[in-house]
C-alpha atoms as a PDB file:
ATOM      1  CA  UNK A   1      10.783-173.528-134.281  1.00  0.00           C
ATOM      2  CA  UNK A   2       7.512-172.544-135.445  1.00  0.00           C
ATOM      3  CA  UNK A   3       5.081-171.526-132.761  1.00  0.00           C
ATOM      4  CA  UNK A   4       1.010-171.937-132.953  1.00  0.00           C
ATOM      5  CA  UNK A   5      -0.969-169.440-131.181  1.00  0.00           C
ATOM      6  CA  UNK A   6      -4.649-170.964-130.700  1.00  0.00           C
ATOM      7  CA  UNK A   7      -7.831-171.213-128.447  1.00  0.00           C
ATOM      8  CA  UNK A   8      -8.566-174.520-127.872  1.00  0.00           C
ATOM      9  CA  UNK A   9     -12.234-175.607-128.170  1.00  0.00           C
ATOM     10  CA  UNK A  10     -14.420-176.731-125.662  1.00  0.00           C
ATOM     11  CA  UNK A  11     -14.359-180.467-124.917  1.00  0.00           C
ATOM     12  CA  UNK A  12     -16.857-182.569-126.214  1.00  0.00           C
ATOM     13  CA  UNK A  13     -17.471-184.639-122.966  1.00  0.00           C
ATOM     14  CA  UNK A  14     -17.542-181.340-120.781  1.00  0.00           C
ATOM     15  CA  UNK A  15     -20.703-178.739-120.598  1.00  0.00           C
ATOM     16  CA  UNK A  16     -18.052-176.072-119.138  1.00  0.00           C
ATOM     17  CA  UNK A  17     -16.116-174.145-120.337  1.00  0.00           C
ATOM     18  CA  UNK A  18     -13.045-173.446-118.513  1.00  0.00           C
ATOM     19  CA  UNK A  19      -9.913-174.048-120.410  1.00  0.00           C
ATOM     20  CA  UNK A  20     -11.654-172.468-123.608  1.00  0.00           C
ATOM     21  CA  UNK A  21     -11.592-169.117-122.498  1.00  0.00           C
ATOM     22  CA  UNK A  22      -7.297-168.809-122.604  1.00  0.00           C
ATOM     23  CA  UNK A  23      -5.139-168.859-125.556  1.00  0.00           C
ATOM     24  CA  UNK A  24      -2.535-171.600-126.248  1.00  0.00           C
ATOM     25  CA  UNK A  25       1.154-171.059-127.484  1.00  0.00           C
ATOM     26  CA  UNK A  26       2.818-173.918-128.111  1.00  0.00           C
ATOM     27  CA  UNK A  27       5.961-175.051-130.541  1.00  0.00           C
ATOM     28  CA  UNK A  28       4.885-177.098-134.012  1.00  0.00           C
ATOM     29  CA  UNK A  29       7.092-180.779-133.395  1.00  0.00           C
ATOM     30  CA  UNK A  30      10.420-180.316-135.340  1.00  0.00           C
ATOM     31  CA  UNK A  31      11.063-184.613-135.085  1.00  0.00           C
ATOM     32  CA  UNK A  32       8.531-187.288-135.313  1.00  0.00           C
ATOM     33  CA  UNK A  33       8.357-189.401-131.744  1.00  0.00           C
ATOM     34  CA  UNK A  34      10.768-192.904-131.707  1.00  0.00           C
ATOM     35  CA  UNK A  35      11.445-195.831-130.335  1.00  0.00           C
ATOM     36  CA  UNK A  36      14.061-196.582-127.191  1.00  0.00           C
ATOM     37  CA  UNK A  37      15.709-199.171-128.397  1.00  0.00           C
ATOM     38  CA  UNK A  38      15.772-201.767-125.527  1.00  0.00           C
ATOM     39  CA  UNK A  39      12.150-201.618-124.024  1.00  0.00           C
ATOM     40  CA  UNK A  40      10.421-200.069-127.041  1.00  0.00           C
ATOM     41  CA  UNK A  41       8.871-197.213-125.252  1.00  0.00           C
ATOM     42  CA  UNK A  42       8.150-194.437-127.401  1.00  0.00           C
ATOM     43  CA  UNK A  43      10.355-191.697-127.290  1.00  0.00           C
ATOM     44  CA  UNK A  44      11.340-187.938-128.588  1.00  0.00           C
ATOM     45  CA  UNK A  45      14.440-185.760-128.609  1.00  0.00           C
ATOM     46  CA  UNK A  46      12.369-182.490-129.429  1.00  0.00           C
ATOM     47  CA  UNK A  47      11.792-181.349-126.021  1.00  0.00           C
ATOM     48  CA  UNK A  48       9.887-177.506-127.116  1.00  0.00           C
ATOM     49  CA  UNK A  49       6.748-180.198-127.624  1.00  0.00           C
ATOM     50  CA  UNK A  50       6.673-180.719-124.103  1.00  0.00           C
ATOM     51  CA  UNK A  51       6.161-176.746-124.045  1.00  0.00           C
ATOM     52  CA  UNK A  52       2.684-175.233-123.535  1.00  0.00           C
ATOM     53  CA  UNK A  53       2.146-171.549-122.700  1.00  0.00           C
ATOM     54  CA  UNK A  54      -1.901-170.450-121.331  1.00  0.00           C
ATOM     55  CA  UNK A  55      -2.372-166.493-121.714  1.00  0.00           C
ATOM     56  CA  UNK A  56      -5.501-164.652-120.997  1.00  0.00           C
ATOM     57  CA  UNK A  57      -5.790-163.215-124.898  1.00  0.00           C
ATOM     58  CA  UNK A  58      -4.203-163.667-128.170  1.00  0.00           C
ATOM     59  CA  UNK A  59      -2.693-159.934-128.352  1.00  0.00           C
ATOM     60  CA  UNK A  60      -0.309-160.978-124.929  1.00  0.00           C
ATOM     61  CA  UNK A  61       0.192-164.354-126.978  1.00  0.00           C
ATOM     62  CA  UNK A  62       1.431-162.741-129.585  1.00  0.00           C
ATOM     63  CA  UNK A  63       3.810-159.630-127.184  1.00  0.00           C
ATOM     64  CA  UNK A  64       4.882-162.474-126.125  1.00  0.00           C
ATOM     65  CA  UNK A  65       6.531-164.527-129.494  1.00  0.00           C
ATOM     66  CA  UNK A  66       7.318-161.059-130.628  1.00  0.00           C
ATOM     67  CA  UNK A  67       9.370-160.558-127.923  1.00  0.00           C
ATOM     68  CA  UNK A  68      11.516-163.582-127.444  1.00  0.00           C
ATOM     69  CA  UNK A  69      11.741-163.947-131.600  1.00  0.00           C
ATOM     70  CA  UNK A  70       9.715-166.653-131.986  1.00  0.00           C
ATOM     71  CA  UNK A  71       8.276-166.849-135.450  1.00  0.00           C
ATOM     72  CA  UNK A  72       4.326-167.917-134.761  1.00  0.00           C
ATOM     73  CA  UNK A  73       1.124-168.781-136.410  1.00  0.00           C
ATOM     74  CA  UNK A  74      -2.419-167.726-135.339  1.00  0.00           C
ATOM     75  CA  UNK A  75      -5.187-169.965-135.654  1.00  0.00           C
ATOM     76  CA  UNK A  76      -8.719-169.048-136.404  1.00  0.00           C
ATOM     77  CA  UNK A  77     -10.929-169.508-133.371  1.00  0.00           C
ATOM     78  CA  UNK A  78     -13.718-172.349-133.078  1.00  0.00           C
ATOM     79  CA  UNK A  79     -17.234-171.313-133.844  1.00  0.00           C
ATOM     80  CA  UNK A  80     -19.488-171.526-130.537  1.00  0.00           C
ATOM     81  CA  UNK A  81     -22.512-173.404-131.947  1.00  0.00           C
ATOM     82  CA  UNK A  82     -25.238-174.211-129.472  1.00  0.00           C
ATOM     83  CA  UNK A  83     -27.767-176.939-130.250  1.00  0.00           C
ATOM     84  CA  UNK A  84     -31.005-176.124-128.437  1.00  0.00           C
ATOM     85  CA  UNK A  85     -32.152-179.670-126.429  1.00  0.00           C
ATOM     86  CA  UNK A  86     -35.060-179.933-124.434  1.00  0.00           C
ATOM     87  CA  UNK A  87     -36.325-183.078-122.607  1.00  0.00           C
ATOM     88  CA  UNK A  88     -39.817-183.066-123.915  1.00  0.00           C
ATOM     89  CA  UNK A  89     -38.285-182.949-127.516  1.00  0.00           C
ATOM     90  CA  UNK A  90     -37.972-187.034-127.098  1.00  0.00           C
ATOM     91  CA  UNK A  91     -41.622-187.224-126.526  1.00  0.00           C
ATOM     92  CA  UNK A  92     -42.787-185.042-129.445  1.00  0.00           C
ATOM     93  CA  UNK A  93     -45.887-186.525-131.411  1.00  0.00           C
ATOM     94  CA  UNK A  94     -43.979-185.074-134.702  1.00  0.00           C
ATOM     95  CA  UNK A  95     -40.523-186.577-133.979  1.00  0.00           C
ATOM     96  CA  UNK A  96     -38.676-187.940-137.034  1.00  0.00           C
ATOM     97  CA  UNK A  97     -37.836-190.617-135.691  1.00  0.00           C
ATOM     98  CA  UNK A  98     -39.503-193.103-133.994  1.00  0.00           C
ATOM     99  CA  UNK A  99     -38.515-195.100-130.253  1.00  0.00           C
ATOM    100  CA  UNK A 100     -36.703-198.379-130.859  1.00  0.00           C
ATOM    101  CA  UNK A 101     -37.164-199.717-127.265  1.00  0.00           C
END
């Protein structure tokens, strides 16, 4: 009943960035999902997956496993990188590459 303590990274289809400013603790899965037997629906018997915990840093995370004895792992945070764009950029004379329409 390993837990991992991370920050999630921002989602590549969304410009914000809400749910990337709060730390995540949630238990590594002790049994690999299954099959129920008579409609084939996947299944799993280790409910702590179901089991995610939001906190506003990694220090209250961490109070937090300390306190109830769970044995945890920190991740390393995501690197921000920011890719400057501008519009006019497409309409460069020295683009590298050329329009295909």
């Amino acid at each position: 009943m390993v837990a991992r303590i991370y920050r999630p990274a921002r989602p590549a289809t969304q410009s914000g960035e809400a749910r990337s400013r709060e730390w995540v603790l949630e238990f590594e899965p002790e049994a690999d999902y299954g099959r129920e037997p008579l409609m084939g629906w996947t299944t799993m018997s280790d409910m702590k997956r179901q089991v995610k915990m939001r906190f506003d840093s990694r220090e209250k995370a961490e109070a937090y496993a300390r306190r109830h004895g769970i044995p945890f792992i920190v991740l390393p945070e995501h690197e921000k990188t920011v890719k400057s764009k501008s519009y006019t950029d497409n309409f460069r004379a020295t683009r590298k590459v050329n329009w295909t329409h």
